[in-house]
Structures are given as C-alpha cells and as structure tokens.
N, C-alpha and C. Protein backbone atom coordinates (compact mmCIF):
# COMPACT_ATOMS: atom_id res chain seq x y z
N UNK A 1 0.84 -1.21 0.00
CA UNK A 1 0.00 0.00 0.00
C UNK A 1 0.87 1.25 0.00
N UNK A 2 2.30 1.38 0.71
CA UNK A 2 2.63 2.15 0.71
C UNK A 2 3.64 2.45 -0.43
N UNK A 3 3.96 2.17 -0.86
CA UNK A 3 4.42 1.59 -2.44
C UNK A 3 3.68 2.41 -3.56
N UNK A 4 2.71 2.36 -3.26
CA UNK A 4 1.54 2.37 -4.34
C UNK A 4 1.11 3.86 -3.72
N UNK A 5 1.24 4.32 -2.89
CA UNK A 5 0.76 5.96 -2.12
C UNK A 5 2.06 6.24 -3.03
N UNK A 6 3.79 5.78 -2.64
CA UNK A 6 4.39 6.77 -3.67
C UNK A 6 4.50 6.65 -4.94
N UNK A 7 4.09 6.17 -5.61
CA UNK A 7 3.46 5.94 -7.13
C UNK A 7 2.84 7.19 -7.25
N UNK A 8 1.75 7.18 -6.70
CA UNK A 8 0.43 8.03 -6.55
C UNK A 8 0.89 9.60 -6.72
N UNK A 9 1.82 9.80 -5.61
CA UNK A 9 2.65 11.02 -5.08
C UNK A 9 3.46 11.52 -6.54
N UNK A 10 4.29 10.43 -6.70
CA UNK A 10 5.45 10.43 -8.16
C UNK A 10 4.91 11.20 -9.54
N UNK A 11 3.88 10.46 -9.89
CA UNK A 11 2.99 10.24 -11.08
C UNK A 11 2.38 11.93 -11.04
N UNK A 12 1.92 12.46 -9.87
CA UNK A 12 0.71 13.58 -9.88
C UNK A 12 1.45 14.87 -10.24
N UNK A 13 2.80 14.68 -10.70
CA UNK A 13 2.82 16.27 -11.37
C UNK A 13 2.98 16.32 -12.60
N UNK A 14 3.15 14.97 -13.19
CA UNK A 14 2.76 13.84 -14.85
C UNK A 14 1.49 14.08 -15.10
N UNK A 15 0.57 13.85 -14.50
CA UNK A 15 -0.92 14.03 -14.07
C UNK A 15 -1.23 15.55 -14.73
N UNK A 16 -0.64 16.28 -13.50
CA UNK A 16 -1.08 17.33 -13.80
C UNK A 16 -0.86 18.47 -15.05
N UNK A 17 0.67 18.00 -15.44
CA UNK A 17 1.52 18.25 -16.88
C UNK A 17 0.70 18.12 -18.00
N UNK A 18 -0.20 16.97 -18.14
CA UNK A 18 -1.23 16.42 -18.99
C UNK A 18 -2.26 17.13 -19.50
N UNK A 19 -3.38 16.99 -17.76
CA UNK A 19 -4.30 17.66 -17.80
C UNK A 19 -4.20 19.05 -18.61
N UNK A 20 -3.00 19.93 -18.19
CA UNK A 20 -3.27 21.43 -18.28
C UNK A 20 -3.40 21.61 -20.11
N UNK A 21 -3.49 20.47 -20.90
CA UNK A 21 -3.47 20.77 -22.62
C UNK A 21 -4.06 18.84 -23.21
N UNK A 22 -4.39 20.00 -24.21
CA UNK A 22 -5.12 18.49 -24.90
C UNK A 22 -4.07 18.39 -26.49
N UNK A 23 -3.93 16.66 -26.42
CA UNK A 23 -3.16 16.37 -27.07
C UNK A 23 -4.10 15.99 -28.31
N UNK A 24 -2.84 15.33 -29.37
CA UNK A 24 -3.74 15.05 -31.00
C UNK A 24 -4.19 14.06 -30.42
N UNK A 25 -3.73 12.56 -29.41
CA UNK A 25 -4.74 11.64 -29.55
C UNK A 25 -5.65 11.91 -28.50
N UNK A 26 -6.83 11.33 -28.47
CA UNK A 26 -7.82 11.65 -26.99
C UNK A 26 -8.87 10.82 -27.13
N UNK A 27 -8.99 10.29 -25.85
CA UNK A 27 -10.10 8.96 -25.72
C UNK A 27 -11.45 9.74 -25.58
N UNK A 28 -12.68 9.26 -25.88
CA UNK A 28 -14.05 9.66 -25.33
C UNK A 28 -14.26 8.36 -23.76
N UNK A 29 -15.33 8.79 -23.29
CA UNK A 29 -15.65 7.79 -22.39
C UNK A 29 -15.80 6.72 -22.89
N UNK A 30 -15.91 5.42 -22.41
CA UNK A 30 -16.59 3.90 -23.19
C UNK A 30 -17.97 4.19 -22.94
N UNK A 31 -18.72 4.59 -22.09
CA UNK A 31 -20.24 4.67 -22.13
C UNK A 31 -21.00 6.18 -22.60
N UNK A 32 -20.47 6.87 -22.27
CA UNK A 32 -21.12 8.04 -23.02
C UNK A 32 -20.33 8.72 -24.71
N UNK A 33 -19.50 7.94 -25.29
CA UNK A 33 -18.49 8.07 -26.25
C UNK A 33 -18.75 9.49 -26.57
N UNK A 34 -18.23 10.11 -25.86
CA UNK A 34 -18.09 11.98 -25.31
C UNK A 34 -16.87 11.89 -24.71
N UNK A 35 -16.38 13.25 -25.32
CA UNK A 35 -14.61 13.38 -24.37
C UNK A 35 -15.21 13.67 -23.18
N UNK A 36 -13.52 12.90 -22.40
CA UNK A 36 -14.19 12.78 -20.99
C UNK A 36 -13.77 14.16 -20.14
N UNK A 37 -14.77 13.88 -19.15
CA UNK A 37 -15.10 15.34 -18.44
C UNK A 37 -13.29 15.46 -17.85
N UNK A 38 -12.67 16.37 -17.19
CA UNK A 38 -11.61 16.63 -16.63
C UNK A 38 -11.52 15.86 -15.32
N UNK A 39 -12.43 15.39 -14.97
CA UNK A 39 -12.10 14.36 -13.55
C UNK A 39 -12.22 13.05 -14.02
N UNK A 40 -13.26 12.83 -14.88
CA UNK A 40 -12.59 11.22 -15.83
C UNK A 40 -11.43 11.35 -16.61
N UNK A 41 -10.70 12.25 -17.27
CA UNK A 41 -9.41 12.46 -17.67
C UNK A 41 -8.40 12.11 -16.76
N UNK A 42 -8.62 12.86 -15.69
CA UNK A 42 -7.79 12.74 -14.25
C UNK A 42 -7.42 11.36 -13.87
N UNK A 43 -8.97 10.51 -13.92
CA UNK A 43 -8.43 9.48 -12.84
C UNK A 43 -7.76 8.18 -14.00
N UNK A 44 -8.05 8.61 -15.33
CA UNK A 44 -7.89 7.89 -16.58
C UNK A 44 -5.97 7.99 -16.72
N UNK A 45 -5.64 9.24 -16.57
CA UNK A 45 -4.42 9.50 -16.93
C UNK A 45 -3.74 8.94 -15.38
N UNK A 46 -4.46 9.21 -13.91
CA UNK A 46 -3.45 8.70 -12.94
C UNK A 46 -3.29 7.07 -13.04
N UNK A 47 -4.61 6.45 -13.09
CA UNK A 47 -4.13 4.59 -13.43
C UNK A 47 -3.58 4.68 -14.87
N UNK A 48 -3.72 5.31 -15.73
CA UNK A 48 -2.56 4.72 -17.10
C UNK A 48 -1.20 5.60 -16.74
N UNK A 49 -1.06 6.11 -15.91
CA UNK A 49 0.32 6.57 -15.83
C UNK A 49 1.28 5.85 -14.63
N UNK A 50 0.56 5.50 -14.06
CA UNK A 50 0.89 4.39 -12.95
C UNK A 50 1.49 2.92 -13.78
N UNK A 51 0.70 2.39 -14.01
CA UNK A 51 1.02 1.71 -15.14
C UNK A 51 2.36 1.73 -16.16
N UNK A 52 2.13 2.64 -16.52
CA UNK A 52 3.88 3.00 -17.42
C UNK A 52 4.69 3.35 -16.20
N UNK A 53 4.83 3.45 -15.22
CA UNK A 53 5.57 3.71 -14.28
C UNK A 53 6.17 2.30 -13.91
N UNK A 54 5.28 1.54 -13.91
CA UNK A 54 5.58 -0.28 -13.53
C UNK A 54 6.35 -0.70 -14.58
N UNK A 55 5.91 -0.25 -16.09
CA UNK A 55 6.69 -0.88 -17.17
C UNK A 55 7.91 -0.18 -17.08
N UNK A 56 8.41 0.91 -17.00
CA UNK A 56 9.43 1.58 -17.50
C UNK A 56 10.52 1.80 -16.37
N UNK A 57 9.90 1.98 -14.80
CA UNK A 57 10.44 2.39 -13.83
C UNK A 57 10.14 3.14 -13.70
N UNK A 58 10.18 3.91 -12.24
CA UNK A 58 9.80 5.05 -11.99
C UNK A 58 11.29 6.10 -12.15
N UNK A 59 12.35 5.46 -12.42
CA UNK A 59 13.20 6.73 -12.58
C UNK A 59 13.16 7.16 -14.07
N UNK A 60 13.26 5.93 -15.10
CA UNK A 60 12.49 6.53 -16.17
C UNK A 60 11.63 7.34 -16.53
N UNK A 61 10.35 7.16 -16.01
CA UNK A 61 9.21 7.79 -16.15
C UNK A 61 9.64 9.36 -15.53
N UNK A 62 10.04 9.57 -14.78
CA UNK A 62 9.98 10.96 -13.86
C UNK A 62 10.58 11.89 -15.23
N UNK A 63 11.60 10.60 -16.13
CA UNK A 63 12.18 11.76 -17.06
C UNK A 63 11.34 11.76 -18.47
N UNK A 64 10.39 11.29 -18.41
CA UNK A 64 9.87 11.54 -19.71
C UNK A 64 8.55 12.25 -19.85
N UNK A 65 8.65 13.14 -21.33
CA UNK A 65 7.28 14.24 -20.97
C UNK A 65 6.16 13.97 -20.33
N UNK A 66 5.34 14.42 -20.51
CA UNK A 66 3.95 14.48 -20.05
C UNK A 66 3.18 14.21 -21.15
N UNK A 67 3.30 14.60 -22.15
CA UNK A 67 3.01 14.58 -23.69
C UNK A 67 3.11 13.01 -24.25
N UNK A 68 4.19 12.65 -24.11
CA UNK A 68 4.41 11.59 -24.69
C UNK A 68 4.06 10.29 -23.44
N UNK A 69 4.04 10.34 -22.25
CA UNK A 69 3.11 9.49 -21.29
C UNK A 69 1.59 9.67 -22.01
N UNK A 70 1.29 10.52 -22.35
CA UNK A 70 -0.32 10.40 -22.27
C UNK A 70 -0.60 10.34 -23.70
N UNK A 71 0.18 10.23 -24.71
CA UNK A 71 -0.29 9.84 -25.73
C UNK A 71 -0.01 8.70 -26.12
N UNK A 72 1.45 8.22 -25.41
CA UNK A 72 1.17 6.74 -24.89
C UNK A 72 0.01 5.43 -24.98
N UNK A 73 -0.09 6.75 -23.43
CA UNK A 73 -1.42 5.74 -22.51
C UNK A 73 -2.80 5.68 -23.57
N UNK A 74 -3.12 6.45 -24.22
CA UNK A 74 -3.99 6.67 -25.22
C UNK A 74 -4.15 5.91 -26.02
N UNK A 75 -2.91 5.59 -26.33
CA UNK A 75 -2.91 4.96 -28.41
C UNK A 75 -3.07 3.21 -27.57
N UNK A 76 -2.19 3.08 -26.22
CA UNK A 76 -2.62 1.63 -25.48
C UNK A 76 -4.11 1.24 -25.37
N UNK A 77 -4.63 1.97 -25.11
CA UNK A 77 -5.93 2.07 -24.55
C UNK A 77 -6.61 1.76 -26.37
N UNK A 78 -6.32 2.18 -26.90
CA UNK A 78 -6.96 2.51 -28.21
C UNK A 78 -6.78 1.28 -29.13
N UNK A 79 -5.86 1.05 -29.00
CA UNK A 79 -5.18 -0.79 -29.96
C UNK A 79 -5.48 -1.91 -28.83
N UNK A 80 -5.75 -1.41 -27.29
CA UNK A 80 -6.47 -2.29 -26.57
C UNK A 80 -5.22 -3.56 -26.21
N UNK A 81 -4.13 -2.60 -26.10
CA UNK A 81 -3.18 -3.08 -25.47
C UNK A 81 -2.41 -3.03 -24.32
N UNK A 82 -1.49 -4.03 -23.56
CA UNK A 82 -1.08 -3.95 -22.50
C UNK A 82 -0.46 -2.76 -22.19
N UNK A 83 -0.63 -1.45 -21.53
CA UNK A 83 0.23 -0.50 -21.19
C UNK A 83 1.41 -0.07 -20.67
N UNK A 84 1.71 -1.39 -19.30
CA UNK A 84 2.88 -1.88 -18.68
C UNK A 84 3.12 -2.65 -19.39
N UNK A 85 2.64 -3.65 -19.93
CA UNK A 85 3.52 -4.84 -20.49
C UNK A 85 4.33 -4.44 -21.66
N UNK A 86 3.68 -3.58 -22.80
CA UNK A 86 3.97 -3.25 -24.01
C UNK A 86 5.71 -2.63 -23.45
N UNK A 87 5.92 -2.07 -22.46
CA UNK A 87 7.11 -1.41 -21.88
C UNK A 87 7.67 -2.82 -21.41
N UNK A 88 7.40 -3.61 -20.94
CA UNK A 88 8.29 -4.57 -20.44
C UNK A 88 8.36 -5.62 -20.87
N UNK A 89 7.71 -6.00 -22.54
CA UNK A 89 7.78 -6.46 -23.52
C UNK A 89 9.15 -6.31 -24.67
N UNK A 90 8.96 -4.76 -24.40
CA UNK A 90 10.11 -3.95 -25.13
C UNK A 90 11.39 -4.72 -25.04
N UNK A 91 11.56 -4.33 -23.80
CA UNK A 91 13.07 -4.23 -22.79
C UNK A 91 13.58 -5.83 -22.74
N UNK A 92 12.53 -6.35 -22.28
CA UNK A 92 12.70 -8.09 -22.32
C UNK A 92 13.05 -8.56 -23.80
N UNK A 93 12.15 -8.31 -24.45
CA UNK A 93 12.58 -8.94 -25.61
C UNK A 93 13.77 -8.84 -26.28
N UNK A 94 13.98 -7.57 -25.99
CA UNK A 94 14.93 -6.95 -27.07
C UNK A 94 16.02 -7.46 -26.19
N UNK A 95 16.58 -7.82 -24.84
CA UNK A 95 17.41 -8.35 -23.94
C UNK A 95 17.63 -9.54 -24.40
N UNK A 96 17.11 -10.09 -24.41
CA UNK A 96 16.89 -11.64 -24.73
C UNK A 96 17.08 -11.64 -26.06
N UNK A 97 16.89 -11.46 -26.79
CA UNK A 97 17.25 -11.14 -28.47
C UNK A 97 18.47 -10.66 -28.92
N UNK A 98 19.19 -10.17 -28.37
CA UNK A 98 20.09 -9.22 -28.49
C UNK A 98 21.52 -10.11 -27.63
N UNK A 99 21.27 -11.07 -26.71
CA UNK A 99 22.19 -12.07 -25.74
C UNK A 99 22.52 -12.93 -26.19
N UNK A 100 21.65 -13.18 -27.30
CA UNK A 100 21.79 -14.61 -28.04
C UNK A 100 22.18 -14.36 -29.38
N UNK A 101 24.14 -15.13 -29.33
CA UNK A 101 24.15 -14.43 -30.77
C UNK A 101 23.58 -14.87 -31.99
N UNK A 102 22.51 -16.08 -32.17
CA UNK A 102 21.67 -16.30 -33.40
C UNK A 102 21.09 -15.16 -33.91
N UNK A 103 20.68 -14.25 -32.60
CA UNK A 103 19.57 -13.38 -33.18
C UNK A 103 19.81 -11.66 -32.88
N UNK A 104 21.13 -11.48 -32.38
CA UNK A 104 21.98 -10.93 -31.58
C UNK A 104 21.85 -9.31 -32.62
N UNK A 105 22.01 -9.49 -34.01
CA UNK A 105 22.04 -8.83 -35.18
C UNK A 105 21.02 -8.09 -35.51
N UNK A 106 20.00 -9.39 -35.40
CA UNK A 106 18.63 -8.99 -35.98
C UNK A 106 17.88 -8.04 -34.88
N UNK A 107 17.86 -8.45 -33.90
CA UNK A 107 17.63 -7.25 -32.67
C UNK A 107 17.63 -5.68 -32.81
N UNK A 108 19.62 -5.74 -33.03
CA UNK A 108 19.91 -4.22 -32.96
C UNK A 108 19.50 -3.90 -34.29
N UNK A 109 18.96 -4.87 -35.30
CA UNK A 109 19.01 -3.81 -36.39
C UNK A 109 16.66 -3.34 -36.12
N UNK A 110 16.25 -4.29 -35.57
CA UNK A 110 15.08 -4.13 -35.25
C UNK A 110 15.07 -2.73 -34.09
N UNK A 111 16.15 -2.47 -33.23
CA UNK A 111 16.16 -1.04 -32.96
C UNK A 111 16.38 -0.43 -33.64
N UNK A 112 17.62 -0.59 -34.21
CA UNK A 112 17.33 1.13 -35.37
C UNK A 112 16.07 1.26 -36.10
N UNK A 113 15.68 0.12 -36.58
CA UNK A 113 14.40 0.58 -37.37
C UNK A 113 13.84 1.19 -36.36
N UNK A 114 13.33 1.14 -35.12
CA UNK A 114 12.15 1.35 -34.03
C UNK A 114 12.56 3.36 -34.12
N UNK A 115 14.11 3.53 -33.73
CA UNK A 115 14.64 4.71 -33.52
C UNK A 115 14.41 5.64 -35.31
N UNK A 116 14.44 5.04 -36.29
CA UNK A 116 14.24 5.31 -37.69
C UNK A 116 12.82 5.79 -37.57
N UNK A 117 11.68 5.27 -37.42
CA UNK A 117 10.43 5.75 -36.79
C UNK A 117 10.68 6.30 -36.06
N UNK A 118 11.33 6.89 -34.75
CA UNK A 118 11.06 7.54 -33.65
C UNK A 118 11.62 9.17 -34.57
N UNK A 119 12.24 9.31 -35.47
CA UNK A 119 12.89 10.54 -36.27
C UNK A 119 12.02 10.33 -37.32
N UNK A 120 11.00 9.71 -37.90
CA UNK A 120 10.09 10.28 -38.76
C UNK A 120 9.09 10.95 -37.81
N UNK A 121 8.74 10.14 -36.86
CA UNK A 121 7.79 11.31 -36.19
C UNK A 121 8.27 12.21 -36.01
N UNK A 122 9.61 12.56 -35.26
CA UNK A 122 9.97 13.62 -35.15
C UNK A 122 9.99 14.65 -36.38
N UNK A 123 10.67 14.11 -37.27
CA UNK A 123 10.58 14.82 -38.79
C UNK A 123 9.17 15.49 -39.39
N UNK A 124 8.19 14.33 -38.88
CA UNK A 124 6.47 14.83 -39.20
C UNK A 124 5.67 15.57 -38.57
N UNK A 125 6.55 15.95 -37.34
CA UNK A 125 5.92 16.59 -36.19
C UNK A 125 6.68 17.91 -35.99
N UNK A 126 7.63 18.54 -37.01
CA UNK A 126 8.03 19.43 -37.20
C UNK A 126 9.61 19.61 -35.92
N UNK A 127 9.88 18.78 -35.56
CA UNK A 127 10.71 18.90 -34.30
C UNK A 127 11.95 18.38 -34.44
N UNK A 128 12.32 18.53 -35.86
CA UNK A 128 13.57 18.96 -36.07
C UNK A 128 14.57 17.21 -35.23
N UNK A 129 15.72 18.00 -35.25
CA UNK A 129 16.91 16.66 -34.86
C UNK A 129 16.80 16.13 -33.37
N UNK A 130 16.73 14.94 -33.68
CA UNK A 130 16.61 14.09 -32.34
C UNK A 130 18.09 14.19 -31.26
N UNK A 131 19.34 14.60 -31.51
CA UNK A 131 20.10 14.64 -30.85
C UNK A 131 20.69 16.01 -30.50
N UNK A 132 21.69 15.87 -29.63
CA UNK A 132 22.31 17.18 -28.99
C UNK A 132 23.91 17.29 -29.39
N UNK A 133 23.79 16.09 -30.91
CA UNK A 133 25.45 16.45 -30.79
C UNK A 133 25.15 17.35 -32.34
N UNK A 134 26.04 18.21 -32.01
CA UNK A 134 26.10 19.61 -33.24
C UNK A 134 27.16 18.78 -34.17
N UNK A 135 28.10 17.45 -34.34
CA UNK A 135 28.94 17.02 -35.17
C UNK A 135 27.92 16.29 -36.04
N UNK A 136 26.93 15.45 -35.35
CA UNK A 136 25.72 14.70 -35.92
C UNK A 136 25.05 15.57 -36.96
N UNK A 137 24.76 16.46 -36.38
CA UNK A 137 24.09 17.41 -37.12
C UNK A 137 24.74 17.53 -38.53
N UNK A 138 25.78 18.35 -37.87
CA UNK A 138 26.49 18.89 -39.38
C UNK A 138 26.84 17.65 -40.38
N UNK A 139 26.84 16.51 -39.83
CA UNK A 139 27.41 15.24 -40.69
C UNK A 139 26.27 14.99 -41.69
N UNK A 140 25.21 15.56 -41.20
CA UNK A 140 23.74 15.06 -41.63
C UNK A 140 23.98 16.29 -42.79
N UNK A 141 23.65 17.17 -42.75
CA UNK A 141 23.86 18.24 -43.44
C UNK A 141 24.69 18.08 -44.84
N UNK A 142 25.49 18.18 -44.53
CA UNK A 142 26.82 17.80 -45.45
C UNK A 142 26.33 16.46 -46.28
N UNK A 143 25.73 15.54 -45.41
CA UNK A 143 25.51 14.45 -46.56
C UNK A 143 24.38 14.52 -46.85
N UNK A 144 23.42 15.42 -46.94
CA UNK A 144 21.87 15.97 -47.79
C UNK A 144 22.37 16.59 -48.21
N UNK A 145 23.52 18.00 -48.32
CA UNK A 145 23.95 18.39 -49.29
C UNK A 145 24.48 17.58 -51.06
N UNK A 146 25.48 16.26 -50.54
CA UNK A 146 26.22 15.56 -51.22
C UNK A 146 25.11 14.92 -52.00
N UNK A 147 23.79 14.26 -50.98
CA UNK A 147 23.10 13.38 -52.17
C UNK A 147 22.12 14.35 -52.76
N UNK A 148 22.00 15.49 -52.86
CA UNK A 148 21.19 16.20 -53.33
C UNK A 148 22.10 17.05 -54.87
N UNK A 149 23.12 16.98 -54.69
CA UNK A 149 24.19 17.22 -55.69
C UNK A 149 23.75 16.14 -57.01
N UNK A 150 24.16 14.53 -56.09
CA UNK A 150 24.25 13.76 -57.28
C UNK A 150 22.92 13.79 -57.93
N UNK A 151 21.86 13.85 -57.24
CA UNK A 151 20.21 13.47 -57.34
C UNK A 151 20.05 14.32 -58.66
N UNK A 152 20.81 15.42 -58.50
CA UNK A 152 20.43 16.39 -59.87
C UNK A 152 18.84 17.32 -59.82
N UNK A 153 18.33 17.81 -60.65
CA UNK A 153 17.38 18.63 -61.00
C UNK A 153 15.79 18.04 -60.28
N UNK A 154 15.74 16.76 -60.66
CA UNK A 154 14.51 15.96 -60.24
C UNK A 154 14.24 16.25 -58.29
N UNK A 155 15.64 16.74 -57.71
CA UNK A 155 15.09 16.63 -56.21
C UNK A 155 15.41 18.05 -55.98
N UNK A 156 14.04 18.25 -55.82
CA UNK A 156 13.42 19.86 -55.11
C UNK A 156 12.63 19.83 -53.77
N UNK A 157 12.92 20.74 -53.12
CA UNK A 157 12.20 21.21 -52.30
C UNK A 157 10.72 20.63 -51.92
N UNK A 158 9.97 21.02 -52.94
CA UNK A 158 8.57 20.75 -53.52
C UNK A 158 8.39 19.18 -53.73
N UNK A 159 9.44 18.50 -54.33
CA UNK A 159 9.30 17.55 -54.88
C UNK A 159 10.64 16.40 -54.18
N UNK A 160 10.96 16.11 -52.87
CA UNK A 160 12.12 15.56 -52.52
C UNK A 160 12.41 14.03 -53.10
N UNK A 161 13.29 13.56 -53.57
CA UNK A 161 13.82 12.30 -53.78
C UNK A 161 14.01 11.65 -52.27
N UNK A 162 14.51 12.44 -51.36
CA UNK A 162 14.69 11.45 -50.32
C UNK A 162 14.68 12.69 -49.21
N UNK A 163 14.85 12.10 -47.96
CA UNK A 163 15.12 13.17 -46.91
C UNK A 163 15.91 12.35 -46.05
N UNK A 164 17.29 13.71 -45.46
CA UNK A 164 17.99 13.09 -44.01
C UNK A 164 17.25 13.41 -42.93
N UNK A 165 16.84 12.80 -41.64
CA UNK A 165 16.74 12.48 -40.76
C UNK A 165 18.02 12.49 -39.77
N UNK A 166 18.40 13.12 -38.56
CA UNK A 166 18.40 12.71 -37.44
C UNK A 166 17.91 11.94 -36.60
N UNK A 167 18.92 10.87 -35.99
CA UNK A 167 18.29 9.98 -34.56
C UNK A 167 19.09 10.51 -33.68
N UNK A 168 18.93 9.85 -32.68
CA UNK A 168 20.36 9.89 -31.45
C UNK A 168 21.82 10.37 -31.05
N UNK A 169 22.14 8.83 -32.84
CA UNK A 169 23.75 8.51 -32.88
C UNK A 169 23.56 7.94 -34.29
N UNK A 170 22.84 8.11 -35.08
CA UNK A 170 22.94 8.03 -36.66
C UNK A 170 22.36 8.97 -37.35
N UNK A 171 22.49 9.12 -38.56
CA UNK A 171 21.69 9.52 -39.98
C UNK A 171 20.68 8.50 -40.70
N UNK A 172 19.74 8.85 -41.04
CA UNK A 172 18.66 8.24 -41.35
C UNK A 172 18.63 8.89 -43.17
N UNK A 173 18.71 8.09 -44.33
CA UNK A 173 18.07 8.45 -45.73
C UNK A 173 17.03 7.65 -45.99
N UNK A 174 16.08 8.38 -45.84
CA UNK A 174 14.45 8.10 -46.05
C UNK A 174 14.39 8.05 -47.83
N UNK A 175 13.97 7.67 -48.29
CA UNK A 175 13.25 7.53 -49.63
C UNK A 175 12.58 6.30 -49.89
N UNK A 176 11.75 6.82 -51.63
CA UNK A 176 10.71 5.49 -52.35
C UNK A 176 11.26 4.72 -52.49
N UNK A 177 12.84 4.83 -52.91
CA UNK A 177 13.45 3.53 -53.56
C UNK A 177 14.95 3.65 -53.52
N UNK A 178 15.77 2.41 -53.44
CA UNK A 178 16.73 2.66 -52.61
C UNK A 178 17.87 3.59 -53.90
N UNK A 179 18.82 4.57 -52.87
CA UNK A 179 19.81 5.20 -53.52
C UNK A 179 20.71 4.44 -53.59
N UNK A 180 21.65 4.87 -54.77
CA UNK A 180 23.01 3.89 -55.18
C UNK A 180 23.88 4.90 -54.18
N UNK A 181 24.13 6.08 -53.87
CA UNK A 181 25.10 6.64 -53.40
C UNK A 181 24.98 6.93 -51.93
N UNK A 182 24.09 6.24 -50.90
CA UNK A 182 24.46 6.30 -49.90
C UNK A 182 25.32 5.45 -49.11
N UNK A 183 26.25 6.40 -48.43
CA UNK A 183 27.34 5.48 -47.72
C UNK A 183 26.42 4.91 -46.45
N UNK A 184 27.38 3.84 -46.23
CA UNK A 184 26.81 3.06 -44.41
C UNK A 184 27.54 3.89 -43.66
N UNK A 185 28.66 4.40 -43.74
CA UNK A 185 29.23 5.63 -42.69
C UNK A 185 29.84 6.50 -43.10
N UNK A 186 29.08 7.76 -42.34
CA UNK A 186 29.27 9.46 -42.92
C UNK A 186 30.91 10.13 -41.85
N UNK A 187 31.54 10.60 -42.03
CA UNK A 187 31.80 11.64 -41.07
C UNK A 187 32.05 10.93 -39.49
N UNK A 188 32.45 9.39 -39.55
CA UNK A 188 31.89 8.64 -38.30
C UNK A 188 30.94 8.34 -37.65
N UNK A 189 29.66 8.37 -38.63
CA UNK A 189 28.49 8.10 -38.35
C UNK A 189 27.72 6.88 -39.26
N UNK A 190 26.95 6.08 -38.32
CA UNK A 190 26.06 5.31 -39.27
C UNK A 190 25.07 5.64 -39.62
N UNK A 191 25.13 5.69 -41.10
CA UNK A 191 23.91 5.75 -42.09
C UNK A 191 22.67 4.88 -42.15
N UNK A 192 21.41 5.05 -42.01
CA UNK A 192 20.91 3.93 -41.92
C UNK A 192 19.31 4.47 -43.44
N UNK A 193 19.42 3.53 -44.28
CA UNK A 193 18.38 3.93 -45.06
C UNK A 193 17.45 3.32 -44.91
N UNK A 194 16.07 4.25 -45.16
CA UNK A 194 14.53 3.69 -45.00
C UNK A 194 13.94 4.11 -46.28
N UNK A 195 13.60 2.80 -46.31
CA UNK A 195 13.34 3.00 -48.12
C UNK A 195 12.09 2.05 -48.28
N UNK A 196 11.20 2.92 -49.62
CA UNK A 196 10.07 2.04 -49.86
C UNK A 196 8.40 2.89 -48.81
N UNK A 197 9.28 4.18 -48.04
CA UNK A 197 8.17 4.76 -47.78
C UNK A 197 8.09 6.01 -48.44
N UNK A 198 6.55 6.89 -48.52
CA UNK A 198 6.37 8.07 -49.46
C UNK A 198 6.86 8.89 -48.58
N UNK A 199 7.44 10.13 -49.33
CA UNK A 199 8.02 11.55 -49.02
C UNK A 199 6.82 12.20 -48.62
C-alpha cells in the first residue's frame, strides 16, 4: 500500500503536466463516447500513468514528458493493449534477443528501425533533430547536401527524392526507392536507409 501511495505522489505532477493541454490523440468515455469530463481524464491518466511507471520504472518515467506518457497511454488504450507490459515487452525482448548471438544482429538492427520511426515522427511533427550532438548534425547536413548534388534537378524542395533524418547517434536516408550513393558511414556516423516509404 505504501508503495503504491508513492506511485500516486510520483505520477501527480505527470498528471497534472497532462491535464493542463489536450493532445492530438484523446479517448471519449466507453459509455457516453463523449470526451471525458476533466475528472474522468484525471483518474484515466493517474491509473494509465501508474502503469507505465511499472513498465518503465519510476526513474524513467519521472524523465519523460507528459506529452508523450499520455499519448502513450492513449494509443494503449486505443489498440487495446497492454500498457505496462507493451514497456516490459520492449526491454525483455529486445534483452533476450540481443544475448543470443543467433539473433543478436537482428535485434539491434530491429532497434534502429524502431529509432528510424522515432525521427520520422519527429521529422512529421516538425521537431527537427533528435540529438544534442552539433557534429551529428552537421554530418547530416553535409551528406543531404552531397546526395542532393548527385540526385540532380529531379530533387526539389517541392518535390524531394529522399530526406535526411536525425536519430540519437545516426543519420537516417528516407526515400521510395533505394539510392546507389548512400554510404553506411558518414563523417563517423552510421547511415541507416529507409526506403520504400512516401516523401
């Protein structure tokens, strides 16, 4: 019980971070399918944030937005999936996957893809580079400069052949179809291409 009071305690300024703005995703009630009033929001966001607190840890959680807990807890709720587990699904699997060298490969390259998505949202959500190193940056730069050279006339602004991306600790070349001239490492960085989705 007392465990669960500091949960309660932890979680309520997550809670309250939430409440004060409404995000793009948002549940209605299950019985009146009407957005829910601000005290069904409340007690909706303190048990689904509790919850990701179990999956992730609570020292995790303390560091991650408010924004991204509750749109989280949302899209769980919405695909009608485990909320803690989906977090401790993650971590496990990818542990266990990643220990064993049969599958040891396939793992880390199943993270970058995960982190490759985590910089298109970012990219689609207007929020710019996922990291804080300014060498990343410029490496990225320099090599959207280079493949935009070879690409020639056909890649505009208006009309892109491909786009760089920022993650973490790589470069990301997004395009329809794969380029002949991207390197696997820029500037001391890994390149990682995503290809086969629309611009």
């Amino acid at each position: 019980m007392e465990q669960a009071t500091t949960i309660q305690t932890l979680i309520k300024p997550h809670v309250d971070l939430a409440m004060a703005h409404q995000f793009r995703l948002e549940l209605v009630h299950p019985h009146t399918q009407q957005r829910m009033t601000p005290a069904q929001r409340e007690e909706f966001l303190t048990l689904a944030f509790a919850e990701i607190a179990k999956g992730m840890g609570i020292d995790r959680f303390m560091q991650t937005p408010a924004e991204r807990l509750d749109q989280f807890a949302v899209m769980s709720v919405m695909k009608n999936h485990d909320t803690a587990g989906l977090l401790r699904s993650l971590v496990n699997s990818f542990m266990i996957a990643y220990a064993c060298p049969e599958t040891s490969e396939r793992a880390f390259a199943a993270l970058v893809q995960i982190e490759g998505l985590r910089a298109e949202v970012a990219d689609s959500k207007g929020q710019g580079q996922m990291t804080n190193k300014p060498e990343l940056q410029i490496a990225a730069r320099e090599l959207e400069a280079i493949l935009g050279a070879s690409a020639g006339p056909n890649h505009t602004q208006k009309t892109p052949l491909f786009k760089v991306l920022v993650g973490a600790d790589r470069i990301f070349v997004k395009s329809g179809y794969p380029l002949k001239d991207v390197p696997k490492v820029f500037m001391g960085f890994a390149v990682e291409p995503i290809v086969g989705h629309s611009m």
